[in-house]
PDB file of N, CA and C in Angstrom:
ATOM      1  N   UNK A   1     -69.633 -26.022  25.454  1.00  0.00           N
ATOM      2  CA  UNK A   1     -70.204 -24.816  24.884  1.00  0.00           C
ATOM      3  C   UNK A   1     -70.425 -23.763  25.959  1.00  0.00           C
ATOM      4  N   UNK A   2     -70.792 -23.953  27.149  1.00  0.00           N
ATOM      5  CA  UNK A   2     -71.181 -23.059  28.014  1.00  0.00           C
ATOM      6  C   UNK A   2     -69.566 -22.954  28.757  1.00  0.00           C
ATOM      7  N   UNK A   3     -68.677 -23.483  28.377  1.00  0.00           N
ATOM      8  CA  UNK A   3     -67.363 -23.017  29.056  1.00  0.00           C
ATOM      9  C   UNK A   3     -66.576 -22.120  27.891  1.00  0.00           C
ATOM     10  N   UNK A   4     -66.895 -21.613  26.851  1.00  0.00           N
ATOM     11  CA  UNK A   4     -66.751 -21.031  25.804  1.00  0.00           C
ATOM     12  C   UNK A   4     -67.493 -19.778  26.135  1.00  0.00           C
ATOM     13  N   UNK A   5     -68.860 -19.526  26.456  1.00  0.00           N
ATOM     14  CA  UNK A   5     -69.265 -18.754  26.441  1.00  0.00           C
ATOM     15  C   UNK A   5     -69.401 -18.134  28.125  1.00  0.00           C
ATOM     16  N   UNK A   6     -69.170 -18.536  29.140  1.00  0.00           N
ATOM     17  CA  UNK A   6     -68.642 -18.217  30.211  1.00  0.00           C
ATOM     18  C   UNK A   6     -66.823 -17.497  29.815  1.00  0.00           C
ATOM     19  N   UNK A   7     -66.501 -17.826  28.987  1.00  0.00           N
ATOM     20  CA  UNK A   7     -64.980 -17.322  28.778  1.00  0.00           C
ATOM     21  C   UNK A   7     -65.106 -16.143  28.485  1.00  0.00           C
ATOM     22  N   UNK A   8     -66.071 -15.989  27.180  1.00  0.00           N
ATOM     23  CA  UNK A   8     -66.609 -14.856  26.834  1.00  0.00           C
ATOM     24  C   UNK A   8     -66.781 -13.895  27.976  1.00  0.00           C
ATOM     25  N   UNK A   9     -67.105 -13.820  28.490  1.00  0.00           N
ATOM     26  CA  UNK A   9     -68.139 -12.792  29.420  1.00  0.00           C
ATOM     27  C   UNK A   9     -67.192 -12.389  30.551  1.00  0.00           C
ATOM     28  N   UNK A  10     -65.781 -12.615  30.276  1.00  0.00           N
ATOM     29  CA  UNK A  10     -64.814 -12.152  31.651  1.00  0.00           C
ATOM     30  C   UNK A  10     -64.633 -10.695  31.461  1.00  0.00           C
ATOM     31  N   UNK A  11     -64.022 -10.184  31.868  1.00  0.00           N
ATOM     32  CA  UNK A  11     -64.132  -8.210  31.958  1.00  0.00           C
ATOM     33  C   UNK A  11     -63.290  -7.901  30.485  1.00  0.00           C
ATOM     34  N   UNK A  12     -62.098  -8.454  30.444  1.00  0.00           N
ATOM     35  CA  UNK A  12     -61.439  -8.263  28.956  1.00  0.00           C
ATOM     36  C   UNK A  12     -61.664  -8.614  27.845  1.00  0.00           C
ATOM     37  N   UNK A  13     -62.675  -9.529  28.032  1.00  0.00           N
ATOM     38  CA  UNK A  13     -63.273  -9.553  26.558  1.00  0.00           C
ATOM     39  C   UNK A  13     -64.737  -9.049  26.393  1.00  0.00           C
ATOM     40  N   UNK A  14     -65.434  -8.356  27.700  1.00  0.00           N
ATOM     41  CA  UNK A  14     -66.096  -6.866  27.462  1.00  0.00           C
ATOM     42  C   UNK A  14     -65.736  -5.658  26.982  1.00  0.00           C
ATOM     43  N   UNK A  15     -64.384  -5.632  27.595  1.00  0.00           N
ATOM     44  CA  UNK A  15     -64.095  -4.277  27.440  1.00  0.00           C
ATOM     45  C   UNK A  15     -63.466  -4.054  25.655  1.00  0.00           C
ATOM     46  N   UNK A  16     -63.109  -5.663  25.678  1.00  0.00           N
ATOM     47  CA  UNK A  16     -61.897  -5.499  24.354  1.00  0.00           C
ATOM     48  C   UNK A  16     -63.368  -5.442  23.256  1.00  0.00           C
ATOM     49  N   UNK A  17     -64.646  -6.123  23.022  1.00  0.00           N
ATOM     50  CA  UNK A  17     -65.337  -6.295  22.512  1.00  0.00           C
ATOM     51  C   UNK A  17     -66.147  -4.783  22.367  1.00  0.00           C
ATOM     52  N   UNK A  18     -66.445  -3.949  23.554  1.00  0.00           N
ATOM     53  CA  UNK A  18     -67.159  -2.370  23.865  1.00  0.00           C
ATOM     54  C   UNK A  18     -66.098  -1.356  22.535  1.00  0.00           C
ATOM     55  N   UNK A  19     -65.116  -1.582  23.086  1.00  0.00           N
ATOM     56  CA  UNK A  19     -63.603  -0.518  22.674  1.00  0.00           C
ATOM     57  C   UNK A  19     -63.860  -0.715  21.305  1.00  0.00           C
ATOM     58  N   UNK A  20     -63.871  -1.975  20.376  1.00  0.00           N
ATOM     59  CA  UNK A  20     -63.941  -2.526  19.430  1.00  0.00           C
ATOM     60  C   UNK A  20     -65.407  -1.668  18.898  1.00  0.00           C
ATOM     61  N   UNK A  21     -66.367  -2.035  19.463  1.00  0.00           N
ATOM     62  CA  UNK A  21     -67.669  -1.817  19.122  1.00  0.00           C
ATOM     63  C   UNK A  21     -67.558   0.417  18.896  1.00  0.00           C
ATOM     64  N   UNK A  22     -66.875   0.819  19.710  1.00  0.00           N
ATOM     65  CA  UNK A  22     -66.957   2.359  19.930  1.00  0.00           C
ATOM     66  C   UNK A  22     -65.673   2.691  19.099  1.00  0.00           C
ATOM     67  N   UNK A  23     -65.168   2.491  18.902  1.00  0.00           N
ATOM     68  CA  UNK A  23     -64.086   2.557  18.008  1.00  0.00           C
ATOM     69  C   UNK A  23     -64.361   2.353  15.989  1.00  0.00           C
ATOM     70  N   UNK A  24     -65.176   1.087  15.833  1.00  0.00           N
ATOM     71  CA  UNK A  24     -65.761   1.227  14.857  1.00  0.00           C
ATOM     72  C   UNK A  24     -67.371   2.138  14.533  1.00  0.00           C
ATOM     73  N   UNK A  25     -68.098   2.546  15.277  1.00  0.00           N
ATOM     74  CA  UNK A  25     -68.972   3.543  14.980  1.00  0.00           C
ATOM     75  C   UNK A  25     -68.272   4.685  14.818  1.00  0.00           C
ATOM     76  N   UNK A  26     -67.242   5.222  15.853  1.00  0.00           N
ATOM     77  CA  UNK A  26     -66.509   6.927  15.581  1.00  0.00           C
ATOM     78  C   UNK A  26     -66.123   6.854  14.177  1.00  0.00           C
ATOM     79  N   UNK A  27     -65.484   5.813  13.768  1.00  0.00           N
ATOM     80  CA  UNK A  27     -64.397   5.743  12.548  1.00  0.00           C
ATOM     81  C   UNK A  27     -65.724   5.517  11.428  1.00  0.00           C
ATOM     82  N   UNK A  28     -66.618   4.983  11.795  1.00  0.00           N
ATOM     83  CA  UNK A  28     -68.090   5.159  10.567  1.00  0.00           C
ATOM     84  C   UNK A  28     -68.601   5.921  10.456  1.00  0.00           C
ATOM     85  N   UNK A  29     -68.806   7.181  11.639  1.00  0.00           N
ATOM     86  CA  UNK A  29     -69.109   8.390  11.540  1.00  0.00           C
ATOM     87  C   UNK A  29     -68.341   9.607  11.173  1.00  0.00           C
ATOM     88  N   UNK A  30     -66.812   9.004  11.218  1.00  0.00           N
ATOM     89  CA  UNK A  30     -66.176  10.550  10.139  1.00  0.00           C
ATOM     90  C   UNK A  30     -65.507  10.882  11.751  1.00  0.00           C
ATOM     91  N   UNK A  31     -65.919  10.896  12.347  1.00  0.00           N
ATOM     92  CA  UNK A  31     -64.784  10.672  13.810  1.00  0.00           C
ATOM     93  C   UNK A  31     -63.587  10.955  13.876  1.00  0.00           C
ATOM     94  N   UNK A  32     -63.160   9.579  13.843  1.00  0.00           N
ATOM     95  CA  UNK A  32     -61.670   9.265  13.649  1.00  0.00           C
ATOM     96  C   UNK A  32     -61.554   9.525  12.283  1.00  0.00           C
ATOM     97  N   UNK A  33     -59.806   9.358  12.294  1.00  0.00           N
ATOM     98  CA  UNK A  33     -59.090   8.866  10.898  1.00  0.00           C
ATOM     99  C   UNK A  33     -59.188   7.235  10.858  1.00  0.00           C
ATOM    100  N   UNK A  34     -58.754   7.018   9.848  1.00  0.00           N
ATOM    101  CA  UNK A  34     -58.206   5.720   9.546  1.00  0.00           C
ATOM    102  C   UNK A  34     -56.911   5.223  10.519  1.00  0.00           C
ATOM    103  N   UNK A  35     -55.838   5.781  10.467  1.00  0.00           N
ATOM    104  CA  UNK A  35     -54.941   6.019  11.165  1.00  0.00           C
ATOM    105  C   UNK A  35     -55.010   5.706  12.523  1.00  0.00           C
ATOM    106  N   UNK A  36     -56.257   6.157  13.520  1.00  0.00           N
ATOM    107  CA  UNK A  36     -56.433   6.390  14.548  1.00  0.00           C
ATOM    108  C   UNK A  36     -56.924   5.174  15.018  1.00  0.00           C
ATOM    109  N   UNK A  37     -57.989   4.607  14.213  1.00  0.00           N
ATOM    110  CA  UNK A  37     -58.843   3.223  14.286  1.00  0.00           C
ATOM    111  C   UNK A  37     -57.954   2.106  14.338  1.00  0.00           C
ATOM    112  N   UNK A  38     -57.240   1.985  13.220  1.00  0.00           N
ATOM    113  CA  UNK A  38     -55.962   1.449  13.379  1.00  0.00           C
ATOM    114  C   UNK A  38     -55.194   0.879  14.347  1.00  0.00           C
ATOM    115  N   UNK A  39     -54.566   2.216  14.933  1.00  0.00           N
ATOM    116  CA  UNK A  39     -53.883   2.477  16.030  1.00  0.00           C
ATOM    117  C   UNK A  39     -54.549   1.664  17.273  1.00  0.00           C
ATOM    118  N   UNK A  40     -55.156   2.093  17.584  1.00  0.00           N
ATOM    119  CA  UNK A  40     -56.136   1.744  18.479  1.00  0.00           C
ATOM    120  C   UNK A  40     -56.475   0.335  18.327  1.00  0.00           C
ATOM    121  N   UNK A  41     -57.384   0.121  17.095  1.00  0.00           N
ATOM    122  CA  UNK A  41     -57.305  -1.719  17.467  1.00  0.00           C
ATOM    123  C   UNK A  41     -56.596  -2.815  17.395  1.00  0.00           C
ATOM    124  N   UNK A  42     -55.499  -2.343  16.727  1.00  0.00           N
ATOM    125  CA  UNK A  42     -54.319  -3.290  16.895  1.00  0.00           C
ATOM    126  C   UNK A  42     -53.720  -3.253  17.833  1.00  0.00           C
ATOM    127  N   UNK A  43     -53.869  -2.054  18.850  1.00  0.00           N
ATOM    128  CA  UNK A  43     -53.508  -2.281  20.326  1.00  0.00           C
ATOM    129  C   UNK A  43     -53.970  -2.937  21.376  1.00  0.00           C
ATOM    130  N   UNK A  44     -55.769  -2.607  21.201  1.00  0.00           N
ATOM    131  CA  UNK A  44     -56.440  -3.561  21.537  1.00  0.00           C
ATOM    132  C   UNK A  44     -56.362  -5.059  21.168  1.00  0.00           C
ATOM    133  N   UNK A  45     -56.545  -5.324  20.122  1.00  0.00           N
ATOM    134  CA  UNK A  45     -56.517  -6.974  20.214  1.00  0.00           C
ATOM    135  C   UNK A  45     -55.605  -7.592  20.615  1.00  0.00           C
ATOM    136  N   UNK A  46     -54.033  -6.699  20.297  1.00  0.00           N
ATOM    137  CA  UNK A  46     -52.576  -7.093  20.166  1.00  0.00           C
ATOM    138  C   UNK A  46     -52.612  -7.363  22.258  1.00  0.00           C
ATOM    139  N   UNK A  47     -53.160  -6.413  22.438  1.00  0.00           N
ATOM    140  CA  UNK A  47     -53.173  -7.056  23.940  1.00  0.00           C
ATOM    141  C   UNK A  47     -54.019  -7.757  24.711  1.00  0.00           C
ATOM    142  N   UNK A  48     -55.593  -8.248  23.921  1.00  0.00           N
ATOM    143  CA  UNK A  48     -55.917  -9.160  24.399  1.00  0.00           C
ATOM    144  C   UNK A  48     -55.502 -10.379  23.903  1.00  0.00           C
ATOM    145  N   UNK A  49     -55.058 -10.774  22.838  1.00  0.00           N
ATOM    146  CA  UNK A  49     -54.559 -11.943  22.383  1.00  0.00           C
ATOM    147  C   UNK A  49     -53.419 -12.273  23.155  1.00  0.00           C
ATOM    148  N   UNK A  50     -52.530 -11.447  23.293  1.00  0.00           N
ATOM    149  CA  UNK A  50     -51.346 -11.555  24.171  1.00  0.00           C
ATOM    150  C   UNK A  50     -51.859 -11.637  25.625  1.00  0.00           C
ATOM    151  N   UNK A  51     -52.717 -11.393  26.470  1.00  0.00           N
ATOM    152  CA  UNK A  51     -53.360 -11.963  27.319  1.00  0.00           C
ATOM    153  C   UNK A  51     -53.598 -13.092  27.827  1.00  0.00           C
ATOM    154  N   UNK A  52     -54.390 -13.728  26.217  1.00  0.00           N
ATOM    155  CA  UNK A  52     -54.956 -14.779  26.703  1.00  0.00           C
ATOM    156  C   UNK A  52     -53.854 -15.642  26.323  1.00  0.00           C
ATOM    157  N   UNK A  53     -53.165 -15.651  25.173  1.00  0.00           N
ATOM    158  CA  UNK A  53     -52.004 -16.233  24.803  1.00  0.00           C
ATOM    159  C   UNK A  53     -51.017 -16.725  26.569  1.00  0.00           C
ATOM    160  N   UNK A  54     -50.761 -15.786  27.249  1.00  0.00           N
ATOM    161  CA  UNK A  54     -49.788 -15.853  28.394  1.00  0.00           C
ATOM    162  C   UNK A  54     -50.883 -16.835  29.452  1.00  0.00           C
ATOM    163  N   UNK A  55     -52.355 -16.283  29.834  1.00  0.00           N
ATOM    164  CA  UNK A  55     -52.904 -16.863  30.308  1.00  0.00           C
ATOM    165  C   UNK A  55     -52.825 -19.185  30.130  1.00  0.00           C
ATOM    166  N   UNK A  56     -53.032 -18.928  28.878  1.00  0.00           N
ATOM    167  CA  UNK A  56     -53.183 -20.630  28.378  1.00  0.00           C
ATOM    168  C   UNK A  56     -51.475 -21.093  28.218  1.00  0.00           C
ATOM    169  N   UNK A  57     -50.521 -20.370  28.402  1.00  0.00           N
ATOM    170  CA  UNK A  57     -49.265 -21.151  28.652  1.00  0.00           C
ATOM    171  C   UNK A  57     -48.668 -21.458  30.085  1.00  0.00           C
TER     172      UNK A  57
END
């Protein structure tokens, strides 16, 4: 459990988790488009998954 949550806490899954977090308030506040939110977090995740994906092979 504590090697799970030490995983957590590396810089890319701050930043991917912050981006995530600021990305959905703009787009709740009328901010963004839909479009934009979108854009944006499927880039984000699409490259931390692919990250960690390359990392664990």
């Amino acid at each position: 459990m504590r090697e799970k949550i030490s995983k957590l806490i590396d810089v890319k899954s701050i930043v991917t988790l912050s981006l995530t977090a600021v990305f959905g308030i703009l787009s709740l506040k009328g901010t963004l488009s839909a479009e934009q939110f979108q854009t944006v977090f499927t880039t984000v995740i699409a490259f931390y998954f692919g990250s960690q994906h390359q990392k664990n092979s």
